[in-house]
C-alpha atoms as a PDB file:
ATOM      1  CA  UNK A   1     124.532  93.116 147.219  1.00  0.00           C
ATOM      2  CA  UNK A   2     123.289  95.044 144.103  1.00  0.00           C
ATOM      3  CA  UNK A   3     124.338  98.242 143.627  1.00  0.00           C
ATOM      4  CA  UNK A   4     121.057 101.131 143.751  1.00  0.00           C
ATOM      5  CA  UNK A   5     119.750 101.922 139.894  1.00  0.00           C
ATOM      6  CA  UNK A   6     121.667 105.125 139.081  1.00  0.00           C
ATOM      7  CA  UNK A   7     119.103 108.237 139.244  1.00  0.00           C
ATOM      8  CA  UNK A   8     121.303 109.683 135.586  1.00  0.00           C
ATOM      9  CA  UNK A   9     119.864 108.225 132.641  1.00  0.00           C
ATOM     10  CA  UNK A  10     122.060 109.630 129.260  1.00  0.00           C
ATOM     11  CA  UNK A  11     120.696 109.788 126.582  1.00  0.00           C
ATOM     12  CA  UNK A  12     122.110 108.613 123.169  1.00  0.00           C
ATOM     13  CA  UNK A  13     120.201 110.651 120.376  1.00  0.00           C
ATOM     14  CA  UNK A  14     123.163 109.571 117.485  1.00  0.00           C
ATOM     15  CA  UNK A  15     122.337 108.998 114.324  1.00  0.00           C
ATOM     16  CA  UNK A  16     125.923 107.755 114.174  1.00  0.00           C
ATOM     17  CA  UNK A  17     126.669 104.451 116.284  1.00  0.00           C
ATOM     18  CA  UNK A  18     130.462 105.588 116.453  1.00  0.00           C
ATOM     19  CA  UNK A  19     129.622 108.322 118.039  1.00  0.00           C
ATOM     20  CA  UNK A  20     127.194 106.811 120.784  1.00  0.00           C
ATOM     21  CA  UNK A  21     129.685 104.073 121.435  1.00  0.00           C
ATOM     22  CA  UNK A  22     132.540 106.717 121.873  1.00  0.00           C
ATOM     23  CA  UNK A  23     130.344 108.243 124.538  1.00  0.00           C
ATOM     24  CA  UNK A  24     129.576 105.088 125.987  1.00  0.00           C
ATOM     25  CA  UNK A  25     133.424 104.661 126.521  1.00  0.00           C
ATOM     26  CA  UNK A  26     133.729 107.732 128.917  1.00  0.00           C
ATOM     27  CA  UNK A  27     130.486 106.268 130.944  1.00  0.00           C
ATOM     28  CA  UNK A  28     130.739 104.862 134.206  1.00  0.00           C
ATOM     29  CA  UNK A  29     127.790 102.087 134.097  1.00  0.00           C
ATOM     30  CA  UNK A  30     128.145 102.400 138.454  1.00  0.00           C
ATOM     31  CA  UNK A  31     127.268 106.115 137.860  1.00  0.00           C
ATOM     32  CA  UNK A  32     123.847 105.998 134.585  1.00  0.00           C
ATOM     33  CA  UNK A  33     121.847 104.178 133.134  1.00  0.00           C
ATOM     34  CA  UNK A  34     121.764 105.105 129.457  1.00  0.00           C
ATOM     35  CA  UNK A  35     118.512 105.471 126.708  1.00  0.00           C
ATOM     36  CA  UNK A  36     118.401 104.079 123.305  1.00  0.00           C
ATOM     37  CA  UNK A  37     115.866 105.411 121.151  1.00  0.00           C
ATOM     38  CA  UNK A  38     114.774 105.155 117.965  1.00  0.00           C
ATOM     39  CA  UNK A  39     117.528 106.711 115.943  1.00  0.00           C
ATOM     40  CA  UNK A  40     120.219 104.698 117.038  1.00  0.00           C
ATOM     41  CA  UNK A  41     118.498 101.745 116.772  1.00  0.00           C
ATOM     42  CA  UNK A  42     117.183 101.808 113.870  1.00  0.00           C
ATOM     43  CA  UNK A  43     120.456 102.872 112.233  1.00  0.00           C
ATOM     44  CA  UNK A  44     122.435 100.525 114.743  1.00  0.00           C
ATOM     45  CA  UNK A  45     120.325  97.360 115.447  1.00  0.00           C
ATOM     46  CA  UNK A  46     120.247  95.693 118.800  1.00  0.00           C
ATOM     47  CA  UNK A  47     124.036  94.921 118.394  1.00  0.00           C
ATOM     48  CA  UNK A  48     124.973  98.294 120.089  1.00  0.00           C
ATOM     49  CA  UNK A  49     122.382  97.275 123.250  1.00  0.00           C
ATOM     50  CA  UNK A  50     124.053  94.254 124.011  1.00  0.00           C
ATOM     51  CA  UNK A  51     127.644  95.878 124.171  1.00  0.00           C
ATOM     52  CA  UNK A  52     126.686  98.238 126.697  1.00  0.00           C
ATOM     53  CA  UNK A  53     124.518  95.641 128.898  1.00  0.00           C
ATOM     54  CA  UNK A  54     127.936  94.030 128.547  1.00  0.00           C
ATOM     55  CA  UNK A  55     129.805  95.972 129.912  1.00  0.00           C
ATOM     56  CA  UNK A  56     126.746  96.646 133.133  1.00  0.00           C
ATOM     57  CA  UNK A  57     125.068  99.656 131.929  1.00  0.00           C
ATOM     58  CA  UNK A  58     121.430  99.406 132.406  1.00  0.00           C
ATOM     59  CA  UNK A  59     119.254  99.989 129.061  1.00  0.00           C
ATOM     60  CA  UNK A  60     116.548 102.084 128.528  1.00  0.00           C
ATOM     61  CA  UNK A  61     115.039 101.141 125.543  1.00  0.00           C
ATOM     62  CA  UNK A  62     112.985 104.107 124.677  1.00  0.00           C
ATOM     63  CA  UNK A  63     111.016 102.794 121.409  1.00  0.00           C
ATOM     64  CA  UNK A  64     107.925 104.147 122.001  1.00  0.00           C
ATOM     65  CA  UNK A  65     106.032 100.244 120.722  1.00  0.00           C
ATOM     66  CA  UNK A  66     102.630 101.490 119.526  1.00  0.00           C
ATOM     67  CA  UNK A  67     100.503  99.104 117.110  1.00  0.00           C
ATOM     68  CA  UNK A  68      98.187  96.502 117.433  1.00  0.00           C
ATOM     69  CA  UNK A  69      98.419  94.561 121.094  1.00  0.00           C
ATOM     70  CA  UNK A  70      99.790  91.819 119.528  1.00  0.00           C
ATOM     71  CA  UNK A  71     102.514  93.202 117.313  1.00  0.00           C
ATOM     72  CA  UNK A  72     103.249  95.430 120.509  1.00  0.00           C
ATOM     73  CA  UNK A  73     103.467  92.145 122.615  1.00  0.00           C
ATOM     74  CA  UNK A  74     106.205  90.730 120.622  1.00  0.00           C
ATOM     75  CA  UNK A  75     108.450  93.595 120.368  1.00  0.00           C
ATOM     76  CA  UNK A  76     107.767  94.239 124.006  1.00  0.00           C
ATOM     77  CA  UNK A  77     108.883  90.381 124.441  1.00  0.00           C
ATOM     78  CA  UNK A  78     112.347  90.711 122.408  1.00  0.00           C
ATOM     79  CA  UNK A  79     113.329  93.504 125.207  1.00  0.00           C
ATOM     80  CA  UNK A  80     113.952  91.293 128.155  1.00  0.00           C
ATOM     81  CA  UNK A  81     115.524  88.941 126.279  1.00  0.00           C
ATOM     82  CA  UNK A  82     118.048  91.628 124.516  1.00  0.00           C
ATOM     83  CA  UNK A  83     118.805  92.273 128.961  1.00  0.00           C
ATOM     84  CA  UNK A  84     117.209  95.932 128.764  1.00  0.00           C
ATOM     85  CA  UNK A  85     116.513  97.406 131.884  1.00  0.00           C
ATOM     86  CA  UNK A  86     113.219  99.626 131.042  1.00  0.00           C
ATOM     87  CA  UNK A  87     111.265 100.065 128.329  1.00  0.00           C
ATOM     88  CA  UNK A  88     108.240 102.380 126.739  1.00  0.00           C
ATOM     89  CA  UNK A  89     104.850 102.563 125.198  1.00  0.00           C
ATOM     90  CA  UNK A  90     102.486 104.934 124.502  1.00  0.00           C
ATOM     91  CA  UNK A  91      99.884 104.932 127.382  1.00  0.00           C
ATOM     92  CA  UNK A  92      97.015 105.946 124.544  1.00  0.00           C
ATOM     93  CA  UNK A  93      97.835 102.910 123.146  1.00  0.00           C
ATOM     94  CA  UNK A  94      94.609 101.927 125.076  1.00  0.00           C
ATOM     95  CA  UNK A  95      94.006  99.144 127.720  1.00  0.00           C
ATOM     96  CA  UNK A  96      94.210  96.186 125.657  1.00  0.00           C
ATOM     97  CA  UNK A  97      97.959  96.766 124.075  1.00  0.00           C
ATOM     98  CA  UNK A  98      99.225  97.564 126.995  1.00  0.00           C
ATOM     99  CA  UNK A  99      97.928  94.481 128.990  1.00  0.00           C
ATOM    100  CA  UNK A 100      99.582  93.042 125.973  1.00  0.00           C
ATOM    101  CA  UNK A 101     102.796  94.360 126.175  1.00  0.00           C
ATOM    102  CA  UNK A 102     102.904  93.501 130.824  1.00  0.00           C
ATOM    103  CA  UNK A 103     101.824  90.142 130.026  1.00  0.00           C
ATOM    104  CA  UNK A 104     104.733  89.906 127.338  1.00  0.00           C
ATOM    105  CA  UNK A 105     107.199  91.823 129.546  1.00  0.00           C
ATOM    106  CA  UNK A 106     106.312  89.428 132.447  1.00  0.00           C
ATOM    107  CA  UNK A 107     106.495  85.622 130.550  1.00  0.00           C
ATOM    108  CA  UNK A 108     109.704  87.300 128.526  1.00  0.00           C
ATOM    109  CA  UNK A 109     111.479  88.001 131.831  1.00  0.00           C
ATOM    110  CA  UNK A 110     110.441  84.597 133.596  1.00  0.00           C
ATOM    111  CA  UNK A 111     111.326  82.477 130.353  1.00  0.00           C
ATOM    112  CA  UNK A 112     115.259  83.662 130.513  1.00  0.00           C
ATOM    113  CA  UNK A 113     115.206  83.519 134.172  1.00  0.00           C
ATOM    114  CA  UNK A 114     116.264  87.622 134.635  1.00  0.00           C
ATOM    115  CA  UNK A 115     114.438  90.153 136.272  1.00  0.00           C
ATOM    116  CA  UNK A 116     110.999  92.350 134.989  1.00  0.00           C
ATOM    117  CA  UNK A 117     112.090  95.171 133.221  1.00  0.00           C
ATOM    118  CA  UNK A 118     110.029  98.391 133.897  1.00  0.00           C
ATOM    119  CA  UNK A 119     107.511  98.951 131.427  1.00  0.00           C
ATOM    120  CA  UNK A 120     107.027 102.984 131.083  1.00  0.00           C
ATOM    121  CA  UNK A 121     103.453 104.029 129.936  1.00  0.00           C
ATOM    122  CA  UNK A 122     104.483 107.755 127.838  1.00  0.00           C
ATOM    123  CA  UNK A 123     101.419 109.876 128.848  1.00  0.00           C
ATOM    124  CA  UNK A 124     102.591 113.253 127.240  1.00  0.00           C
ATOM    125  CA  UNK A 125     106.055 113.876 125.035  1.00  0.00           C
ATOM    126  CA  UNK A 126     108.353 116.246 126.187  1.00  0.00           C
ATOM    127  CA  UNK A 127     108.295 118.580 122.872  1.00  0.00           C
ATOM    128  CA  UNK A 128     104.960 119.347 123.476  1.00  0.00           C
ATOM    129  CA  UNK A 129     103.758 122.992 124.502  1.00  0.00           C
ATOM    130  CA  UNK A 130     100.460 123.211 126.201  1.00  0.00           C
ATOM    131  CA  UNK A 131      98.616 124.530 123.012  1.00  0.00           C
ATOM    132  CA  UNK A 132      99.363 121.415 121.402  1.00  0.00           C
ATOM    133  CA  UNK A 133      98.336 119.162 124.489  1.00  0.00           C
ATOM    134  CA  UNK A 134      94.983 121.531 124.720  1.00  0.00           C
ATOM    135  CA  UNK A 135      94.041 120.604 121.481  1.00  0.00           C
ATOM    136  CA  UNK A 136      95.030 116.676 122.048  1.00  0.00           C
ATOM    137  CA  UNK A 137      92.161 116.217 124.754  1.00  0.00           C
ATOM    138  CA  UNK A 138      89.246 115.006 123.656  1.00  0.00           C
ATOM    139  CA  UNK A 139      87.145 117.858 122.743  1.00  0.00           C
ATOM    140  CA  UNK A 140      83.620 118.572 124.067  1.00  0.00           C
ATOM    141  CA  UNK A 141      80.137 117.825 122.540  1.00  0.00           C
ATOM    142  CA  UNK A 142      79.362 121.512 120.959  1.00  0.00           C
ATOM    143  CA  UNK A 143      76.309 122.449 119.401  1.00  0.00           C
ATOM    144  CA  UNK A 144      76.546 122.269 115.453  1.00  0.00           C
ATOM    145  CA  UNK A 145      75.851 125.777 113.687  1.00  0.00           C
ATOM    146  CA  UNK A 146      74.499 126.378 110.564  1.00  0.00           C
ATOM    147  CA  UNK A 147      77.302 126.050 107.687  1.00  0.00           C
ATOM    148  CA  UNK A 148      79.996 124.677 109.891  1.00  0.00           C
ATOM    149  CA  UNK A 149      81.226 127.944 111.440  1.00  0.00           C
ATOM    150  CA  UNK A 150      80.499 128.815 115.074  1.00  0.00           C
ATOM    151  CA  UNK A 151      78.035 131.852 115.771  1.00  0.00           C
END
């Protein structure tokens, strides 16, 4: 019997793959799941990844994958076969990249035989305040005014 996903997920924001791997060491994989984001892996590569799926931690890959459906569909497509447990996209990405990226999720996973990772769609970051997520909503039709300013 599997052992229950672990409700922790730690995140590695390193700049330094030392540092994240000497973290990593005083984890308990039974006890978190751990996130990769872009930092480490773009300083780190998918080397790092492997190690801890490895040793049975479960991966977040938190790479936020926004582009063109099809460029999203094959980076989406390298994540189950690096073992990664979950991974993210932009949900204004629109409908057709991320179809793209479930489709490439789902023939990734059954090509290597392993389980569907979880495919997270990021509505709203974290860092932003609600001025800033105001102002990202699409505005409303307003009535123009003479020289551009509002009377």
């Amino acid at each position: 019997m599997s052992s229950p996903d672990p409700r922790v997920i730690v995140a590695l924001d390193f700049a330094d793959p030392g540092s994240a791997i000497a973290l990593v060491d005083r984890l308990d994989p039974s006890a978190c799941a751990l996130k990769v984001g872009k930092e480490l892996f773009v300083v780190a590569g998918p080397e790092p990844v492997r190690r801890m799926i490895e040793r049975g931690f479960r991966v977040f890959l938190d790479l936020k994958f926004h582009d063109i459906p099809n460029t999203v569909a094959q980076a989406c497509a390298a994540a189950p076969r690096l073992g990664v447990k979950m991974l993210s996209v932009p949900a204004a990405g629109g409908r057709a990249m991320l179809a793209a990226a479930r489709d490439a999720v789902a023939s990734a996973a059954l090509e290597r035989h392993g389980p569907r990772p979880w495919l997270i769609g990021v509505t709203v970051l974290t860092s932003l305040d609600g001025g800033i997520s105001r102002r990202l909503v699409l505005p409303t039709r307003r009535k123009r005014s003479r020289c551009g300013s509002r009377a």
